[in-house]
PDB file of N, CA and C in Angstrom:
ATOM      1  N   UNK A   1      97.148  77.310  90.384  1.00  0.00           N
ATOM      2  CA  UNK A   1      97.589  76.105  91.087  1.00  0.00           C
ATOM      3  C   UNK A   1      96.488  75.662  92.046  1.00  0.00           C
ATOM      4  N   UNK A   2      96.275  74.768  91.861  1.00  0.00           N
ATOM      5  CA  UNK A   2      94.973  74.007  93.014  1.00  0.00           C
ATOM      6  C   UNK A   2      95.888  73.515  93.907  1.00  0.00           C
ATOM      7  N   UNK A   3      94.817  73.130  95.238  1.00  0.00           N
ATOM      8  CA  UNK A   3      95.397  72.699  96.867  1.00  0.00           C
ATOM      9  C   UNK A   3      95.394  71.070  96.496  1.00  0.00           C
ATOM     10  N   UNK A   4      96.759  70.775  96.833  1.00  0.00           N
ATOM     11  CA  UNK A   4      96.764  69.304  97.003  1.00  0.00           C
ATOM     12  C   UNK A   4      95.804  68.379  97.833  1.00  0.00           C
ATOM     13  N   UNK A   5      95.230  67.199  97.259  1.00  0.00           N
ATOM     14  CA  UNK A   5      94.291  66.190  98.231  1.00  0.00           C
ATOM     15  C   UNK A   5      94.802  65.529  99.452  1.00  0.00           C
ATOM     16  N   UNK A   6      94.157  65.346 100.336  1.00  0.00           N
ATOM     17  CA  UNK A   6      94.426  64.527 101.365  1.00  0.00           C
ATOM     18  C   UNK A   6      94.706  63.007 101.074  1.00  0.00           C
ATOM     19  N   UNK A   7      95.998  62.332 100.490  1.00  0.00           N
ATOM     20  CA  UNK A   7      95.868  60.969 100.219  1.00  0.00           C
ATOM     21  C   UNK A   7      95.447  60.121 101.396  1.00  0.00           C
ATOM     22  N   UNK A   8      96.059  60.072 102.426  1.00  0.00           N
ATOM     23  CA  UNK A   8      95.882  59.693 104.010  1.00  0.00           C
ATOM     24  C   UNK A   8      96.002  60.800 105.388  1.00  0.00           C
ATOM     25  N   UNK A   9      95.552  60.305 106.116  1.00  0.00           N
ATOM     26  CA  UNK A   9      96.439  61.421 107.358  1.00  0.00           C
ATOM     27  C   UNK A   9      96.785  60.336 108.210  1.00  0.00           C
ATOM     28  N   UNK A  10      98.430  60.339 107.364  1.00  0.00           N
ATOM     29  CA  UNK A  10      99.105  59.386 108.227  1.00  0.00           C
ATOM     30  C   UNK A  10     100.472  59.320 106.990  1.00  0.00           C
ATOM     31  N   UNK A  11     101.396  59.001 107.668  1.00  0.00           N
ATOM     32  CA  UNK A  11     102.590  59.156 106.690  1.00  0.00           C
ATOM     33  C   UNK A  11     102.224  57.186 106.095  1.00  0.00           C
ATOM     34  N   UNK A  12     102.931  56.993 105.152  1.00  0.00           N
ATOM     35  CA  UNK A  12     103.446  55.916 104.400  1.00  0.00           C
ATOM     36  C   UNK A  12     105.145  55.605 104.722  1.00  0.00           C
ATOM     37  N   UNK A  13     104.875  54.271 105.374  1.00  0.00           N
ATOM     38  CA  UNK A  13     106.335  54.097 105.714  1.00  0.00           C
ATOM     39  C   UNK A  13     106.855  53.054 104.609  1.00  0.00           C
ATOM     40  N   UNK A  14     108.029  53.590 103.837  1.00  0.00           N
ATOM     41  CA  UNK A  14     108.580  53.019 102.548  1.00  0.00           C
ATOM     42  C   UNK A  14     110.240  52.176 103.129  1.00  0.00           C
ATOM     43  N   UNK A  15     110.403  51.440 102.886  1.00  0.00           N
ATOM     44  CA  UNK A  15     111.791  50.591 102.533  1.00  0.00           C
ATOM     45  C   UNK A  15     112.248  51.636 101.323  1.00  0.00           C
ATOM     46  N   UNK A  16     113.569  52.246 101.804  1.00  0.00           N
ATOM     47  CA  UNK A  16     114.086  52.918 100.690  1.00  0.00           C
ATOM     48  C   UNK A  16     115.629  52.403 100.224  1.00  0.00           C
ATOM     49  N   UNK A  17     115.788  52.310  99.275  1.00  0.00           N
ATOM     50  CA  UNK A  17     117.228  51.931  98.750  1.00  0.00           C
ATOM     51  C   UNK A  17     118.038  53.099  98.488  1.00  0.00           C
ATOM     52  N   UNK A  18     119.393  52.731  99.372  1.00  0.00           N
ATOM     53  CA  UNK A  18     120.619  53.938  98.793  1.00  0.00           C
ATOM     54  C   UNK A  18     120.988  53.884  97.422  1.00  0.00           C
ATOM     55  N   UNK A  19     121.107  55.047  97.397  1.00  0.00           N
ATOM     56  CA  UNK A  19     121.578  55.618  95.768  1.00  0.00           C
ATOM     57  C   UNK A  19     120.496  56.003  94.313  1.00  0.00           C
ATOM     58  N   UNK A  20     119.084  55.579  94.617  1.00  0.00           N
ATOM     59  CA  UNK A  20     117.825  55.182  94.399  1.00  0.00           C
ATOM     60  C   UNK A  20     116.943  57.297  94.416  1.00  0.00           C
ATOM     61  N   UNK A  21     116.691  57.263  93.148  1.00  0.00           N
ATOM     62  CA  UNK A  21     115.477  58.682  93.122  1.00  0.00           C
ATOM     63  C   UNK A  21     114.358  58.219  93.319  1.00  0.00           C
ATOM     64  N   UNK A  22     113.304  59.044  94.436  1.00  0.00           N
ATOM     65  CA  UNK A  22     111.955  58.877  94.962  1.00  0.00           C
ATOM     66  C   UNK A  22     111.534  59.672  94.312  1.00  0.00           C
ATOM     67  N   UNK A  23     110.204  59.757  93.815  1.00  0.00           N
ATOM     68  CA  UNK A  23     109.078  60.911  93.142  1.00  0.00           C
ATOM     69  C   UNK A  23     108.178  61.373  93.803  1.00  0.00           C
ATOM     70  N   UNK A  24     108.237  61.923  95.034  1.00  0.00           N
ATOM     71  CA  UNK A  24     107.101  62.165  96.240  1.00  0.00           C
ATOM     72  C   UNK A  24     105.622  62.731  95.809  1.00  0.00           C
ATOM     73  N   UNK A  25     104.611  62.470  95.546  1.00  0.00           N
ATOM     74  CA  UNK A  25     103.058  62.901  95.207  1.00  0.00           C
ATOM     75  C   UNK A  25     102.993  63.960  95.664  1.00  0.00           C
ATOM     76  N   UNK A  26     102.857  65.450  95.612  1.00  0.00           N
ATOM     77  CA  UNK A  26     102.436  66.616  96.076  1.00  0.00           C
ATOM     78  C   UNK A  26     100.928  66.492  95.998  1.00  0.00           C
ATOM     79  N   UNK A  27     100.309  66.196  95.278  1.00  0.00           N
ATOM     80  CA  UNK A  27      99.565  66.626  94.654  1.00  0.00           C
ATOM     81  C   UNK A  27      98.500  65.687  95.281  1.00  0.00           C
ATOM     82  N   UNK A  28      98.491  64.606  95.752  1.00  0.00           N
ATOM     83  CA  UNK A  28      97.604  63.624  96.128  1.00  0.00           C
ATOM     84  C   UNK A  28      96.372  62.918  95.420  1.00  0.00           C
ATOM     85  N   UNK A  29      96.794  63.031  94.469  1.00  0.00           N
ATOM     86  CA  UNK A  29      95.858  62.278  93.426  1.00  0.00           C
ATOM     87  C   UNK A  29      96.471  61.319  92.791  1.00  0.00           C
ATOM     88  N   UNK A  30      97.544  60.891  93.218  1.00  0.00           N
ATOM     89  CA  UNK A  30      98.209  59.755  92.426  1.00  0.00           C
ATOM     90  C   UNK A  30      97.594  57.867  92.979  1.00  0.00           C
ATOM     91  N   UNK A  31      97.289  56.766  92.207  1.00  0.00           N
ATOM     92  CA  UNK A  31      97.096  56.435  92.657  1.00  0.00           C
ATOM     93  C   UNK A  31      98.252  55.193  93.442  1.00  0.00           C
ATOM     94  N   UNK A  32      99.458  56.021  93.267  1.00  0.00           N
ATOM     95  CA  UNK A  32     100.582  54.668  93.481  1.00  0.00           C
ATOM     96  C   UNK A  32     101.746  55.673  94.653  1.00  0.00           C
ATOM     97  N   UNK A  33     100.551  56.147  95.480  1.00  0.00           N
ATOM     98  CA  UNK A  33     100.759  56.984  96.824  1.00  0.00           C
ATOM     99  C   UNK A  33     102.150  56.234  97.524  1.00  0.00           C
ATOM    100  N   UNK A  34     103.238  57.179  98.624  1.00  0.00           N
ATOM    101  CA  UNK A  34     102.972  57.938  98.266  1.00  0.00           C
ATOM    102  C   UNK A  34     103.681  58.510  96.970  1.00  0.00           C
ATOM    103  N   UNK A  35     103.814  57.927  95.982  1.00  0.00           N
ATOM    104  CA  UNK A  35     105.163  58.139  94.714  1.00  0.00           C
ATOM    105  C   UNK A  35     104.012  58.671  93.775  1.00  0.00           C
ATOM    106  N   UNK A  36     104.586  59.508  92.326  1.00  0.00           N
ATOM    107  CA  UNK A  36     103.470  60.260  91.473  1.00  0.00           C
ATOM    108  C   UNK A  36     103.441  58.837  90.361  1.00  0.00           C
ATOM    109  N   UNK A  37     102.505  59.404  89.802  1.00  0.00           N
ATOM    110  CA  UNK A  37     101.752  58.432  88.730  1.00  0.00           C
ATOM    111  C   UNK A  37     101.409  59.210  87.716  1.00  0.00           C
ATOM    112  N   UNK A  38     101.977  60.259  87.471  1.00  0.00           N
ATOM    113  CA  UNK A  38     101.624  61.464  86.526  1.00  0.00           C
ATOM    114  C   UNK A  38     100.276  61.991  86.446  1.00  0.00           C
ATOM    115  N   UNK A  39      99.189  61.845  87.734  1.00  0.00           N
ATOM    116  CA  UNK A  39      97.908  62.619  88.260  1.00  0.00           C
ATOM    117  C   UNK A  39      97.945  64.021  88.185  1.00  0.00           C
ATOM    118  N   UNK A  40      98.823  64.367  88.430  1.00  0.00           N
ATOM    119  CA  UNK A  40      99.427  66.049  88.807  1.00  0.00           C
ATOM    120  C   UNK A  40      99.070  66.765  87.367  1.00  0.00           C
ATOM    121  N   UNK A  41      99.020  66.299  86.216  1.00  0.00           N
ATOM    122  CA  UNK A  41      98.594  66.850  85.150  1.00  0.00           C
ATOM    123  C   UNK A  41      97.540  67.530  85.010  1.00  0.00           C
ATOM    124  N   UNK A  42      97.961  69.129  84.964  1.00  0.00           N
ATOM    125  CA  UNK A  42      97.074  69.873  84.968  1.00  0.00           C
ATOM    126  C   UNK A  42      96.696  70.734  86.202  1.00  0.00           C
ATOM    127  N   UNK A  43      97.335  69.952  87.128  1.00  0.00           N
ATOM    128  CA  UNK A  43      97.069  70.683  88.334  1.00  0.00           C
ATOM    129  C   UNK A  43      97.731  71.977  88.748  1.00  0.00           C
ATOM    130  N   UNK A  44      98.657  72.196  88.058  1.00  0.00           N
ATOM    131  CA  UNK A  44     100.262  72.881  88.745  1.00  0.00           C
ATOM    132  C   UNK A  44     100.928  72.917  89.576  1.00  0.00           C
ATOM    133  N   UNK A  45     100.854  71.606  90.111  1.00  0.00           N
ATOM    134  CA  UNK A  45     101.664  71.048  90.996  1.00  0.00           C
ATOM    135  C   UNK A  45     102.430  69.847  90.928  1.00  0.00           C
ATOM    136  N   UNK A  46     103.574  69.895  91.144  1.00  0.00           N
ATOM    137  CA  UNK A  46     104.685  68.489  90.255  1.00  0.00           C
ATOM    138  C   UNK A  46     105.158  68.175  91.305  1.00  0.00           C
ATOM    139  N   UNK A  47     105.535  66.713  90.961  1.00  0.00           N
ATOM    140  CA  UNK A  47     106.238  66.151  92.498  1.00  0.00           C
ATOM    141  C   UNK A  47     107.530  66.228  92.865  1.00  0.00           C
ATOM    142  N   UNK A  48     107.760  65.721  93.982  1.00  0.00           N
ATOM    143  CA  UNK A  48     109.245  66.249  94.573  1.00  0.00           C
ATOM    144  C   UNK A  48     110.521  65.376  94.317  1.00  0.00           C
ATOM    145  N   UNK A  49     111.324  65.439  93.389  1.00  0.00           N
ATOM    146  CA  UNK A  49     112.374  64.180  93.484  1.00  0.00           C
ATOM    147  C   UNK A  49     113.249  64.115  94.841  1.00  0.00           C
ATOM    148  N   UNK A  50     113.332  63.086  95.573  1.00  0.00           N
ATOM    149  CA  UNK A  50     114.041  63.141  96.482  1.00  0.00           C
ATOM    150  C   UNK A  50     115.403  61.357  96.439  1.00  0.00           C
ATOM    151  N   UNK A  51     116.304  62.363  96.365  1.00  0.00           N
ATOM    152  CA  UNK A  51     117.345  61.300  96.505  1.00  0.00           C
ATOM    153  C   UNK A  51     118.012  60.388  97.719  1.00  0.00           C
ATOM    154  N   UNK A  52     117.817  59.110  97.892  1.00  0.00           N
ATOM    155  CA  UNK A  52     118.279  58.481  99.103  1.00  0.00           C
ATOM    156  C   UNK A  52     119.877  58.104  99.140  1.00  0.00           C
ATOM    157  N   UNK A  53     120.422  58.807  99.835  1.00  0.00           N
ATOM    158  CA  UNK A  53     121.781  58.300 100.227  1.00  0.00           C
ATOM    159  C   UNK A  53     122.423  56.712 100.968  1.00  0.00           C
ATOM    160  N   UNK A  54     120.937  57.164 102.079  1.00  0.00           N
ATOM    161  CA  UNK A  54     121.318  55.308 102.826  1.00  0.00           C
ATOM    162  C   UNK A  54     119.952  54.673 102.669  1.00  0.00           C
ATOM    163  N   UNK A  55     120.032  53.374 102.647  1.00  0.00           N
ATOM    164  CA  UNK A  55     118.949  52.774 102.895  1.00  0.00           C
ATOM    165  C   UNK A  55     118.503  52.951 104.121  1.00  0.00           C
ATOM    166  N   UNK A  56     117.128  52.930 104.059  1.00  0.00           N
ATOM    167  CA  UNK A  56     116.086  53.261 105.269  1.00  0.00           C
ATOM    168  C   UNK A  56     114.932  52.823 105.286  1.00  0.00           C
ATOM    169  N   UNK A  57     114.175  52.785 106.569  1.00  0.00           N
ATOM    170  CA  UNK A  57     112.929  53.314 106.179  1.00  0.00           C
ATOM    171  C   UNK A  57     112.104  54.715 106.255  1.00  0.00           C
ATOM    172  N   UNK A  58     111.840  55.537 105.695  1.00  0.00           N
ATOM    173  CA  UNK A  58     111.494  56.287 105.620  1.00  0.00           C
ATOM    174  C   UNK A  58     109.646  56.477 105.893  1.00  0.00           C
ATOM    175  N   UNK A  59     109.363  58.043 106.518  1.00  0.00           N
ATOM    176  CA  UNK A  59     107.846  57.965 106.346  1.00  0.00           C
ATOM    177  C   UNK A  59     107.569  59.013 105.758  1.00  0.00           C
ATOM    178  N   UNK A  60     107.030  58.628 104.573  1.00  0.00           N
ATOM    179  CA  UNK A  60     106.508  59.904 103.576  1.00  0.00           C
ATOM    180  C   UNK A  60     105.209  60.007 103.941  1.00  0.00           C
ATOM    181  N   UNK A  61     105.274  61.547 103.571  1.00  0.00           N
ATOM    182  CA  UNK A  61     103.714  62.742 104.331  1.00  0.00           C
ATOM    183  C   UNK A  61     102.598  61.976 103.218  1.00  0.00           C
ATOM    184  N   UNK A  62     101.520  61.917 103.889  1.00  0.00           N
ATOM    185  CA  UNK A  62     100.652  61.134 102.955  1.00  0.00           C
ATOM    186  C   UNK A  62      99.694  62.116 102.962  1.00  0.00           C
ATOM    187  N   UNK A  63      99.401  63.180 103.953  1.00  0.00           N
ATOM    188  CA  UNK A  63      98.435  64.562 103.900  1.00  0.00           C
ATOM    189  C   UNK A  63      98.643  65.698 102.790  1.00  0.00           C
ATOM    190  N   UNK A  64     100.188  65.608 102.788  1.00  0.00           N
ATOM    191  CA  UNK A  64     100.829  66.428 101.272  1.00  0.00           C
ATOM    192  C   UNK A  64     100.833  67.916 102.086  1.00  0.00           C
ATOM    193  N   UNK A  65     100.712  68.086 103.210  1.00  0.00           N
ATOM    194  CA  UNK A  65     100.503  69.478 104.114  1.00  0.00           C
ATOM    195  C   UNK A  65     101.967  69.499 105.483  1.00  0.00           C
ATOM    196  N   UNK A  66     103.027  68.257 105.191  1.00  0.00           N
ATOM    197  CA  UNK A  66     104.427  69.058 106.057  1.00  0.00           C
ATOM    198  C   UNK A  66     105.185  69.730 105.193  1.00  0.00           C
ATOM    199  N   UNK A  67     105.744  70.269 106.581  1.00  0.00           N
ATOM    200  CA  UNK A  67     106.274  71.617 106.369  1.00  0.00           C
ATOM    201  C   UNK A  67     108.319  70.908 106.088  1.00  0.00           C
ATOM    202  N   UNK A  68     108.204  69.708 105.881  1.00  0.00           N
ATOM    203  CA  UNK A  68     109.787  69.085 105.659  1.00  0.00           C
ATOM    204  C   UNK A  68     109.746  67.665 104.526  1.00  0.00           C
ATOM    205  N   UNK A  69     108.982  68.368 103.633  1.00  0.00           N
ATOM    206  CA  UNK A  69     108.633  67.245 102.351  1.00  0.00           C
ATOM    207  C   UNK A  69     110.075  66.880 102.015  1.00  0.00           C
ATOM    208  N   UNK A  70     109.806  65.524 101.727  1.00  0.00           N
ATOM    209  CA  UNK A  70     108.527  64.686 101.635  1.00  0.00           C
ATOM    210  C   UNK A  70     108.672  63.398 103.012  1.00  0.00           C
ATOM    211  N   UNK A  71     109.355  64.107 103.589  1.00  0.00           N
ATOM    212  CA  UNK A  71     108.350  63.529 105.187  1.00  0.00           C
ATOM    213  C   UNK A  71     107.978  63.834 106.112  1.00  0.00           C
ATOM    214  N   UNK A  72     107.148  63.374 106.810  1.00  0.00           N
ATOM    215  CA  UNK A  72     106.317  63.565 107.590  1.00  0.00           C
ATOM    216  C   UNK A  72     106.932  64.043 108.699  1.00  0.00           C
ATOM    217  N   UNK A  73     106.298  65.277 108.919  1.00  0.00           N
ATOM    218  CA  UNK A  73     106.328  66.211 110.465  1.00  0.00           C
ATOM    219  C   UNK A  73     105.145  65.997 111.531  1.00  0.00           C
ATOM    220  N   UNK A  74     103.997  65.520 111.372  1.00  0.00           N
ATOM    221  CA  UNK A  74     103.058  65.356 111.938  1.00  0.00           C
ATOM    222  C   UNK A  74     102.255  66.367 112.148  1.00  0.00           C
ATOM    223  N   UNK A  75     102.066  67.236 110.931  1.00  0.00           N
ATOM    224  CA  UNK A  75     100.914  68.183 110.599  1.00  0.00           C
ATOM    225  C   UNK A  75      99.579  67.727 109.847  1.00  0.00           C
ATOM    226  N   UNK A  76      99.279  66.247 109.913  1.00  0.00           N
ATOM    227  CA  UNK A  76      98.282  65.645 110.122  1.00  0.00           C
ATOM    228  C   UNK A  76      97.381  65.441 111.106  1.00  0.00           C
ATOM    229  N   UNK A  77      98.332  65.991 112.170  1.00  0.00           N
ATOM    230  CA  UNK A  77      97.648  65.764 113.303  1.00  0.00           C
ATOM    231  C   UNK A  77      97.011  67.076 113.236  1.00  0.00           C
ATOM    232  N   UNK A  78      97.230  68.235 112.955  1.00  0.00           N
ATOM    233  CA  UNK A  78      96.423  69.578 112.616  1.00  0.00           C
ATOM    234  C   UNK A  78      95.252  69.939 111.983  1.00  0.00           C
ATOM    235  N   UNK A  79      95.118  68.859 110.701  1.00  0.00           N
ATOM    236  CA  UNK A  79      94.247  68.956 109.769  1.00  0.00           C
ATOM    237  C   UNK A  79      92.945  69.018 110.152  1.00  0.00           C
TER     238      UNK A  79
END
């Protein structure tokens, strides 16, 4: 398994729709950040489905390094 890329260091704040599956990028090579694009191929690392209950906005980890995927804790600020 290889170490995921740094897409940003900074979360991505998304408009999310209730009832709606997210595909969170682990892997940081996708280029349709932060959601997968099937980049992860090969890597051994697959992305995270995450299901929204309410609409929101949400901020997904764009470093791919919190510790409460797939959003952001502010362990960007660590890097």
């Amino acid at each position: 398994m290889s170490e995921p890329l740094i897409a940003q260091r900074g979360p991505f704040a998304v408009e999310v729709q209730a009832g709606n599956d997210y595909f969170w990028c682990r892997c940081g090579r996708s280029a349709s950040q932060p959601f997968c694009d099937g980049s992860h191929k090969g890597t051994g690392i697959t992305p995270l489905k995450y299901h929204v209950e309410q609409s929101d906005t949400l901020y997904f980890c764009g470093c791919k390094h919190t510790r409460t995927p797939p959003c952001c804790d502010g362990s960007h600020n660590k890097l």
